[in-house]
C-alpha atoms as a PDB file:
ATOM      1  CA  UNK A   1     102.083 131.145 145.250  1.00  0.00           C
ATOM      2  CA  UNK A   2     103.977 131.453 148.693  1.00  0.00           C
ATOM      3  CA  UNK A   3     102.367 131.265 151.580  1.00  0.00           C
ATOM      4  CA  UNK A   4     101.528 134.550 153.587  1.00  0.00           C
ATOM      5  CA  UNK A   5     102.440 135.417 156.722  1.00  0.00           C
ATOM      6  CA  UNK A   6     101.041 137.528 159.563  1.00  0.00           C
ATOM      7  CA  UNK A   7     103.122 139.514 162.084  1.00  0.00           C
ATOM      8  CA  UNK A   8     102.041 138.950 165.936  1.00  0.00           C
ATOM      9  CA  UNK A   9     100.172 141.885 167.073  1.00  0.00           C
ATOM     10  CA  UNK A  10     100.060 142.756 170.584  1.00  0.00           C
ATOM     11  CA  UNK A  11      97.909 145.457 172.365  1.00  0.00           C
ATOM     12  CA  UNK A  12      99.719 147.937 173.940  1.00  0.00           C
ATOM     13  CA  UNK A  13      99.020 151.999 175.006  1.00  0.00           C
ATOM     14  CA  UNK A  14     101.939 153.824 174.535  1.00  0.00           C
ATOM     15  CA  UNK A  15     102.004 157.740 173.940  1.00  0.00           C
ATOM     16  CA  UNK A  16     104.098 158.754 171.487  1.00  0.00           C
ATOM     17  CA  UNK A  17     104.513 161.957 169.215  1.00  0.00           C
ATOM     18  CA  UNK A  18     103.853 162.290 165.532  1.00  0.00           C
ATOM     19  CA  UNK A  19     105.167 164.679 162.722  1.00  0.00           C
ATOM     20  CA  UNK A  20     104.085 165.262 159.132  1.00  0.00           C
ATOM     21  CA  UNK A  21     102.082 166.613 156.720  1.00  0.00           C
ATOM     22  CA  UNK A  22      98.375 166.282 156.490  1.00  0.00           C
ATOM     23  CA  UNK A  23      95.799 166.324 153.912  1.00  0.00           C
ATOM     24  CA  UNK A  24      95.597 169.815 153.564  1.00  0.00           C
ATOM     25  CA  UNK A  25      99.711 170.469 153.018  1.00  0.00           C
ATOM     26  CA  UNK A  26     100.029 171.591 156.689  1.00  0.00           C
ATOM     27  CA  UNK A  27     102.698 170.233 158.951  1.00  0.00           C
ATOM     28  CA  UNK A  28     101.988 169.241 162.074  1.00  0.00           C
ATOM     29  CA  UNK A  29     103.042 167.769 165.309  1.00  0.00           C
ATOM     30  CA  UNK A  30     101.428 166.222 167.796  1.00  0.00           C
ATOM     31  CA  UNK A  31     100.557 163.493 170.477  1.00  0.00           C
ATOM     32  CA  UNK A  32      98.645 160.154 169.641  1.00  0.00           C
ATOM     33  CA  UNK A  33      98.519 156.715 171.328  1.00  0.00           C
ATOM     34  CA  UNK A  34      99.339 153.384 169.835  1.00  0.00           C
ATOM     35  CA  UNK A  35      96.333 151.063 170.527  1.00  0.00           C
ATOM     36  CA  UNK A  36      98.277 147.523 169.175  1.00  0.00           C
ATOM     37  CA  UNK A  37     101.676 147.258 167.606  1.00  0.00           C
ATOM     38  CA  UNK A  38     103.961 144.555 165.762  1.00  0.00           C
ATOM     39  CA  UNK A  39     107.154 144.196 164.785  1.00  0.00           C
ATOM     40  CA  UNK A  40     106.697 146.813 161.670  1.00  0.00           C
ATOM     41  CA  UNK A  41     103.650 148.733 161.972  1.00  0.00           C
ATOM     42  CA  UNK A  42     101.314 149.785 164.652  1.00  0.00           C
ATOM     43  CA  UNK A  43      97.375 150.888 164.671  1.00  0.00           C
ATOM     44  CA  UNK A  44      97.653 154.866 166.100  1.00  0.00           C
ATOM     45  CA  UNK A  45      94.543 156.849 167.945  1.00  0.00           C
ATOM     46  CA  UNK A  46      94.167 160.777 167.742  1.00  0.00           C
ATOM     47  CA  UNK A  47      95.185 161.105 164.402  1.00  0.00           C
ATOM     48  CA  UNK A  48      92.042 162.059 161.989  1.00  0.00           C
ATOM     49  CA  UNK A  49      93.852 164.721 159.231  1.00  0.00           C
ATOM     50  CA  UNK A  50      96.295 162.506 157.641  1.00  0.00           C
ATOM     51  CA  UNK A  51      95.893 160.546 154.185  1.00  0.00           C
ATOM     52  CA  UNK A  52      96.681 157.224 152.702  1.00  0.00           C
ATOM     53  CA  UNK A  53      99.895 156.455 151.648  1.00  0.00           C
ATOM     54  CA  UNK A  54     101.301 159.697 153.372  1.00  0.00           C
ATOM     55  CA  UNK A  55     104.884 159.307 155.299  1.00  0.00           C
ATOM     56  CA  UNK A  56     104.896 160.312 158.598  1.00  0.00           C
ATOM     57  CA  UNK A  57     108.118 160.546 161.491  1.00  0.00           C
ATOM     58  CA  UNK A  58     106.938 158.384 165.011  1.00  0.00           C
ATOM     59  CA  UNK A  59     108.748 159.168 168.182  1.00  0.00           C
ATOM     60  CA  UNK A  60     108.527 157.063 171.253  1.00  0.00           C
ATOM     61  CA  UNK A  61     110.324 157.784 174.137  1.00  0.00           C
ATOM     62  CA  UNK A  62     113.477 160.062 174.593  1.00  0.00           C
ATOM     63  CA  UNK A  63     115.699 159.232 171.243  1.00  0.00           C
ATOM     64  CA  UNK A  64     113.707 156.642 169.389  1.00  0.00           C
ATOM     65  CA  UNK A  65     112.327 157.514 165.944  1.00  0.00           C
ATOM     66  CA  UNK A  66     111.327 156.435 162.759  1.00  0.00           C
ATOM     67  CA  UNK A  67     109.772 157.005 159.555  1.00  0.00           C
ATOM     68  CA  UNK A  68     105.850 155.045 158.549  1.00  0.00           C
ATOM     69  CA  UNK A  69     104.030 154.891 155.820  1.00  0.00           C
ATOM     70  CA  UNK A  70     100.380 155.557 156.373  1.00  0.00           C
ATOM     71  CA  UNK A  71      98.750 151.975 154.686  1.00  0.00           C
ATOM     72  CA  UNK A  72      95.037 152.573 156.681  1.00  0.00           C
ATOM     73  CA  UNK A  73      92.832 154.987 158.119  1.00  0.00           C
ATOM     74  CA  UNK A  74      89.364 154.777 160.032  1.00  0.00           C
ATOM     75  CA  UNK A  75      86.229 154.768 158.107  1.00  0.00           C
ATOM     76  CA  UNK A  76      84.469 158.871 158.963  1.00  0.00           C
ATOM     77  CA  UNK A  77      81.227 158.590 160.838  1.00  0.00           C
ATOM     78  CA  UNK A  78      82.893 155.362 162.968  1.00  0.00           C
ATOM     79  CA  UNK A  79      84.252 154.803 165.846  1.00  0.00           C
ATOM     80  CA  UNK A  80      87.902 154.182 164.076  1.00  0.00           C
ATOM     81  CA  UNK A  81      87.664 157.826 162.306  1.00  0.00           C
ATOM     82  CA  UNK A  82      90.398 158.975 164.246  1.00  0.00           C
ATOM     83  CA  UNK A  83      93.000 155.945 163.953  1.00  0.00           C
ATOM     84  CA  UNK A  84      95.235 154.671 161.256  1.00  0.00           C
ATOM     85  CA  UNK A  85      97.531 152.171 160.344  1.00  0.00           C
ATOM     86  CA  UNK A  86     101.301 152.265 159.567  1.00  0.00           C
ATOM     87  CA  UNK A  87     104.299 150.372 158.735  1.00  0.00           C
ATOM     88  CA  UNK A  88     107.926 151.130 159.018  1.00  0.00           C
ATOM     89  CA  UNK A  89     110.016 152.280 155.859  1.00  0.00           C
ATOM     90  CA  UNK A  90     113.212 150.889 157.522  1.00  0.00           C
ATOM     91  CA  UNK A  91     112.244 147.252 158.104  1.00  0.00           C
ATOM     92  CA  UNK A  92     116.002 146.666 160.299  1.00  0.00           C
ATOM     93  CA  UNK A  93     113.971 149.573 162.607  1.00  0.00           C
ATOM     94  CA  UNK A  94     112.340 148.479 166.377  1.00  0.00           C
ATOM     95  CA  UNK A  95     110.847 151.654 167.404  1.00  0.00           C
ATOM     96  CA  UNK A  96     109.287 149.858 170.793  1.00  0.00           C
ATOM     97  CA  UNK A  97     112.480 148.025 171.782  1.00  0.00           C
ATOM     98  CA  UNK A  98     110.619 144.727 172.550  1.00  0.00           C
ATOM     99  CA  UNK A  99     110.936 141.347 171.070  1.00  0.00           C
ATOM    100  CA  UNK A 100     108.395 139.957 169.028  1.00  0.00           C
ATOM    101  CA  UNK A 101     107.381 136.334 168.434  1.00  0.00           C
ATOM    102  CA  UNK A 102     108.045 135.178 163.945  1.00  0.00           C
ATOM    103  CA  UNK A 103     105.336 135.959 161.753  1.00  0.00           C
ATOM    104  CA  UNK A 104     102.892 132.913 162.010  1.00  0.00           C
ATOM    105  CA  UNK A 105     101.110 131.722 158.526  1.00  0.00           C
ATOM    106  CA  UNK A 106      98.029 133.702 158.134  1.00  0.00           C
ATOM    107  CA  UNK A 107      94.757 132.240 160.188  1.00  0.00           C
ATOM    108  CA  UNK A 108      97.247 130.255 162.633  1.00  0.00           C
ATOM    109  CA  UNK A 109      95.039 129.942 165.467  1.00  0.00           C
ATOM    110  CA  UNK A 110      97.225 129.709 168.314  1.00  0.00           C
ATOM    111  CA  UNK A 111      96.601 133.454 168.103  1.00  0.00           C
ATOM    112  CA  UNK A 112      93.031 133.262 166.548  1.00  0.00           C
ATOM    113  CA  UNK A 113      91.294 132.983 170.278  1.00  0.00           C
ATOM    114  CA  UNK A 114      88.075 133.964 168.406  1.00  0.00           C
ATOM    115  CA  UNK A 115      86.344 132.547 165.440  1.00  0.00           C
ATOM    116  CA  UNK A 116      86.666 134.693 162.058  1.00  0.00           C
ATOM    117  CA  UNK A 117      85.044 137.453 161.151  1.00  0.00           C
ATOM    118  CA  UNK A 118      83.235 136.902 158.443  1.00  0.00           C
ATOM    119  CA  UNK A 119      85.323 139.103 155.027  1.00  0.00           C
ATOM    120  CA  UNK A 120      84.319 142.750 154.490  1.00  0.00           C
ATOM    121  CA  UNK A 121      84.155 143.903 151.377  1.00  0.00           C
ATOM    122  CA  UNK A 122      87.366 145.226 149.932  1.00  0.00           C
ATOM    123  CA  UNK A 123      87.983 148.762 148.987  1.00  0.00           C
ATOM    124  CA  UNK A 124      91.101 147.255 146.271  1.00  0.00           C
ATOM    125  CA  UNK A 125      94.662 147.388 146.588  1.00  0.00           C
ATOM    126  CA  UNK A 126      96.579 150.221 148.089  1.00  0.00           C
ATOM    127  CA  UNK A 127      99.836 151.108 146.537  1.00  0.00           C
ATOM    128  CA  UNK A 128     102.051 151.749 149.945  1.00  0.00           C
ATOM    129  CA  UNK A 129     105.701 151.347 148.085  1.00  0.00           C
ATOM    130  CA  UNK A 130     106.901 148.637 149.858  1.00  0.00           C
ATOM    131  CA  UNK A 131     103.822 145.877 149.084  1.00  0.00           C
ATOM    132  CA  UNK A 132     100.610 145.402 147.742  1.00  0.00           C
ATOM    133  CA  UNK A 133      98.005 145.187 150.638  1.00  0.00           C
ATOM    134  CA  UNK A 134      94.403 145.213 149.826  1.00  0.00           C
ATOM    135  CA  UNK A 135      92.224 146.437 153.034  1.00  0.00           C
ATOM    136  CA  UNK A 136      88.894 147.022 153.820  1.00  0.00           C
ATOM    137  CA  UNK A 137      87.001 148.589 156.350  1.00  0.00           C
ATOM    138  CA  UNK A 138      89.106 146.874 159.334  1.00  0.00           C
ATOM    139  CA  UNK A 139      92.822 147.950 160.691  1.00  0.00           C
ATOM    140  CA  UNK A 140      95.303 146.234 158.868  1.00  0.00           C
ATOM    141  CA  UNK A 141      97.246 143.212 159.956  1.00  0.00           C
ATOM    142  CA  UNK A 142     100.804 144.161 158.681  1.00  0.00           C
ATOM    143  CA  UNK A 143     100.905 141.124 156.375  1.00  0.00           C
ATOM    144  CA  UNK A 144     103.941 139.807 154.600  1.00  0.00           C
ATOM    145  CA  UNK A 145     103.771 138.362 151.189  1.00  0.00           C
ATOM    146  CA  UNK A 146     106.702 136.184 151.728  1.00  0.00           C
ATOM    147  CA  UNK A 147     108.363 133.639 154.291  1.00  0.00           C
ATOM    148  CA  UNK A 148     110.157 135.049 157.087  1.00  0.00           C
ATOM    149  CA  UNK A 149     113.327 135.425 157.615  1.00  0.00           C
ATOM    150  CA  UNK A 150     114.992 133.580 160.202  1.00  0.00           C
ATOM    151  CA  UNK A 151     114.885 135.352 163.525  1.00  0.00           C
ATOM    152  CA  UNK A 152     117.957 135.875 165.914  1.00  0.00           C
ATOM    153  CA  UNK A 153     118.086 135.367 169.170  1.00  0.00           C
ATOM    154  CA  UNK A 154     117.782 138.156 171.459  1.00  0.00           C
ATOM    155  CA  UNK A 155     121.592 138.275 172.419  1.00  0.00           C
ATOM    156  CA  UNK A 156     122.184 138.541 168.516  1.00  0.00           C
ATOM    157  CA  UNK A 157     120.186 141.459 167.492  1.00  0.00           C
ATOM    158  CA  UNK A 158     121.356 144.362 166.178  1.00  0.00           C
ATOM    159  CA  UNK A 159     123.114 146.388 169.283  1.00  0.00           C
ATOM    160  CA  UNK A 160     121.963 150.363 169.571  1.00  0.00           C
ATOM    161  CA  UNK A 161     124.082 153.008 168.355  1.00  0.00           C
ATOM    162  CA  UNK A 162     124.596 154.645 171.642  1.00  0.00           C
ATOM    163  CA  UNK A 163     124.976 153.493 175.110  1.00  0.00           C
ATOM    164  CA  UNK A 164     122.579 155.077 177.532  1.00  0.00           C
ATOM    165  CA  UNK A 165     123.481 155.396 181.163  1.00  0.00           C
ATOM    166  CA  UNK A 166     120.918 156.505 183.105  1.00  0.00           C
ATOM    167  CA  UNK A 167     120.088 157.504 187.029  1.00  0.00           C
ATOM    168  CA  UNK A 168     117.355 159.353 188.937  1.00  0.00           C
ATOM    169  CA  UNK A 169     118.218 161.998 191.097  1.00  0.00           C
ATOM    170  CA  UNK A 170     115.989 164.430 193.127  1.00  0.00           C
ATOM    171  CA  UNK A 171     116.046 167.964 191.277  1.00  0.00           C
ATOM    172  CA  UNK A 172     114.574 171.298 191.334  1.00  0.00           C
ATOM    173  CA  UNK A 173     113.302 172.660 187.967  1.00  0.00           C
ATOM    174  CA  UNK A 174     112.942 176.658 187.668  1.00  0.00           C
ATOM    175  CA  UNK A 175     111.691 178.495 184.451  1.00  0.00           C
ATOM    176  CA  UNK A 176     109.435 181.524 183.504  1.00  0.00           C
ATOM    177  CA  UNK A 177     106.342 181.735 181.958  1.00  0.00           C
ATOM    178  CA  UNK A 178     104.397 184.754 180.962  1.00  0.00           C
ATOM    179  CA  UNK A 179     106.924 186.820 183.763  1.00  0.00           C
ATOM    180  CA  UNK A 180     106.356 184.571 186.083  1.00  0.00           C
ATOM    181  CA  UNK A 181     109.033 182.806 187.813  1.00  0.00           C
ATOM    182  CA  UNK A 182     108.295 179.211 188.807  1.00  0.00           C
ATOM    183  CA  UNK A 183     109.721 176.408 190.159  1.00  0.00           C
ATOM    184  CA  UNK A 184     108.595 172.291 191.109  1.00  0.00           C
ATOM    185  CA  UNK A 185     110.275 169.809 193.161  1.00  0.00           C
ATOM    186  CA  UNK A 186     111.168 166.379 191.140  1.00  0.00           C
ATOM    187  CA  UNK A 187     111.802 163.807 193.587  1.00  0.00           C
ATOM    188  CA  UNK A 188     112.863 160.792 191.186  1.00  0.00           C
ATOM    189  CA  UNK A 189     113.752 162.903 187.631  1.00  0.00           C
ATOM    190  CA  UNK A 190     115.456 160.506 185.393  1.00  0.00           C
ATOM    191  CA  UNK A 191     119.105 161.493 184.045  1.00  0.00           C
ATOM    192  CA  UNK A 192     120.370 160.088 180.887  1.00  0.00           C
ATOM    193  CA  UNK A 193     124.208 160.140 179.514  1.00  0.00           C
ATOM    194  CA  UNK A 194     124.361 163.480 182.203  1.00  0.00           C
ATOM    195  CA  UNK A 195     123.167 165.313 178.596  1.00  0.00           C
ATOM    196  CA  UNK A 196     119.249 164.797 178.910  1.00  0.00           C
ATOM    197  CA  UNK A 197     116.424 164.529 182.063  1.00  0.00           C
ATOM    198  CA  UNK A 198     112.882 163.016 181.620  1.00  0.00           C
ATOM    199  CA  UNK A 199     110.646 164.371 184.956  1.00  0.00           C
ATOM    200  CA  UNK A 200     106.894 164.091 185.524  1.00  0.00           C
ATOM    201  CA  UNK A 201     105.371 167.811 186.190  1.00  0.00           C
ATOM    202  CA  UNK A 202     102.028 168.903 188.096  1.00  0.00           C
ATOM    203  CA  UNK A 203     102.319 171.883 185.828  1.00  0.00           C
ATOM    204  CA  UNK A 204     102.527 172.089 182.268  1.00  0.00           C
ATOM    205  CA  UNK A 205     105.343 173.401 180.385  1.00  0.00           C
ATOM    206  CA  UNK A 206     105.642 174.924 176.646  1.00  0.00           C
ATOM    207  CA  UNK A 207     108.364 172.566 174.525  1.00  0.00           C
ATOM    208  CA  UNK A 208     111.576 175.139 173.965  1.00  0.00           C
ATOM    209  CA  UNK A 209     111.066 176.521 177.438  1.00  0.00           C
ATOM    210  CA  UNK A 210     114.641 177.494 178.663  1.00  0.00           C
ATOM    211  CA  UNK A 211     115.018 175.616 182.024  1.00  0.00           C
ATOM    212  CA  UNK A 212     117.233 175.573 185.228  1.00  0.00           C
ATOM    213  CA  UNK A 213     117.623 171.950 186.371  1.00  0.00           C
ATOM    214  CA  UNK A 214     119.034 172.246 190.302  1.00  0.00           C
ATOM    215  CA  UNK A 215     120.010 168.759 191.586  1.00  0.00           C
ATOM    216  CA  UNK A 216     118.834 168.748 195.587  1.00  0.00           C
ATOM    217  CA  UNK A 217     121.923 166.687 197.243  1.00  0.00           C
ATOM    218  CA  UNK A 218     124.805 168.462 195.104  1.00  0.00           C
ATOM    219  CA  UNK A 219     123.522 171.949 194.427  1.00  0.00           C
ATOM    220  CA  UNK A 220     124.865 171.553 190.903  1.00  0.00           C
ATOM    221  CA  UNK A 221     122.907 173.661 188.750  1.00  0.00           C
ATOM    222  CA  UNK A 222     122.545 173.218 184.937  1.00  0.00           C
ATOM    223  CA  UNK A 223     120.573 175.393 182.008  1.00  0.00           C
ATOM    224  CA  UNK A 224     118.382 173.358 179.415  1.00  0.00           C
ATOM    225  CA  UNK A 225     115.412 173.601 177.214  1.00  0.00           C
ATOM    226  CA  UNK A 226     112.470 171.750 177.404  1.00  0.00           C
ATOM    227  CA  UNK A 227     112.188 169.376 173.649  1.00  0.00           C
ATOM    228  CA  UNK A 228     109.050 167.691 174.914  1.00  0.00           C
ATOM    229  CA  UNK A 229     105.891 168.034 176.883  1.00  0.00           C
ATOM    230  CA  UNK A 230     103.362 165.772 176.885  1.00  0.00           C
ATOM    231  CA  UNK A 231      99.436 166.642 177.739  1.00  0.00           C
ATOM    232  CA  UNK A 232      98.345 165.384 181.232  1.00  0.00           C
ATOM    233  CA  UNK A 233      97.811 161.852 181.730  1.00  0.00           C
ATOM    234  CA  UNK A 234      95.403 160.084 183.753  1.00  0.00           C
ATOM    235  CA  UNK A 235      96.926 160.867 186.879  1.00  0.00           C
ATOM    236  CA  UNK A 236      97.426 164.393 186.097  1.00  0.00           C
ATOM    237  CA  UNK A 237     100.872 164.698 185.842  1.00  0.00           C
ATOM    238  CA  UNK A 238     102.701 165.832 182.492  1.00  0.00           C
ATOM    239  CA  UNK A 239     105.678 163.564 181.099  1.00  0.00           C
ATOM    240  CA  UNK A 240     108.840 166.073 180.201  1.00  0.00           C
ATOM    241  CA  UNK A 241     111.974 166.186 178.248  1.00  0.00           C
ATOM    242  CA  UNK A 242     114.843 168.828 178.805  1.00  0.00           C
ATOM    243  CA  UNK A 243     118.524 168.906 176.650  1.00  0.00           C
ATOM    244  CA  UNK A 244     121.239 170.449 178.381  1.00  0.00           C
ATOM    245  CA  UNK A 245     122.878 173.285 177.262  1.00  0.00           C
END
């Protein structure tokens, strides 16, 4: 029997967006956080209404997106009701654009800083379509039934389909809302490819919001609409998206 390997996990809060279908046959879209990723798969908070095995579309940051598989979700009545577990359909697919270390044979302890747990008891395989994985009542760990392949080195990997450029400049945004004309001040909006701007807000903004985007040293003024809008964060300030016409 090979051996089995475990992707590196790491913890890391990132917000990203989440579209699909949940256990009632309703689409939805919304916001969720990842609380640790890997390679393939990821362990998502804020998500309580979708299913096992269930396919879902992940979006983090401007352009980056890609299709999971549910394989785990949080026990009701816990703490974990509201996260689950997933793992990329497209295994050539980084959705968080880092590098990870190879998969390391399962219990290697280099990243075992803590003795074992001792086993739950196992609720039986899951079918997930791309493995068998048999969980319990703990997150998954992404496991793969096979050696790993070798890894490249960073300069070799797989380059993106598109080039972004990007630059800040200082802009003014203007748009209406319920007859209302408003405007903010963006001191350091990001510009990407001169086709898309990511700006943090004081006020919120509805996603398809049409937009005038002013920049303050040239006076050039451009029309967009607003493709994402992000709930306040900690510091109170809301992360946005805008196309250009």
């Amino acid at each position: 029997m090979p051996a089995k390997f475990e992707e590196v996990r790491i913890p890391k809060h990132l917000q990203v967006k989440v579209r699909g279908v949940d256990r009632f046959g309703n689409t939805f879209t919304q916001t969720a956080s990842t609380l640790d990723i890997s390679r393939h798969g990821a362990r998502l908070d804020g998500l309580g209404c979708v299913a096992n095995s269930q396919t879902i579309e992940v979006s983090c940051g401007w352009f980056n997106k890609a299709q999971f598989k549910v394989v785990w979700t949080g026990k009701p009545g816990t703490s974990e009701a509201t996260q689950i577990g997933i793992r990329a359909l497209d295994q050539q697919v980084n959705l968080w654009g880092l590098q990870f270390p190879p998969a390391r044979p399962s219990g290697y302890q280099e990243f075992a800083k803590q003795p074992a747990a001792a086993p739950p008891v196992e609720s039986g395989p899951i079918k997930v379509g791309l493995e068998n994985i048999t969980y319990g009542d703990k997150p998954p760990d992404f496991s793969m039934d096979s050696a790993p392949q070798p890894v490249a080195a960073p300069a070799a990997e797989k380059p993106r389909s598109k080039t972004v450029i990007s630059h800040t400049a200082a802009i003014m945004l203007r748009w209406k809302s319920s007859g209302l004309k408003l405007e903010e001040s963006v001191p350091n909006a990001r510009i990407l490819n001169d086709k898309s701007c990511m700006l943090q807000l004081r006020g919120g903004i509805k996603e398809g919001t049409t937009v005038e985007v002013i920049n303050q040293l040239t006076n050039e003024s451009r029309t967009g609409k607003v493709i994402m809008s992000s709930p306040a964060g900690g510091d109170g300030m809301h992360s946005v998206a805008v196309d250009f016409d």
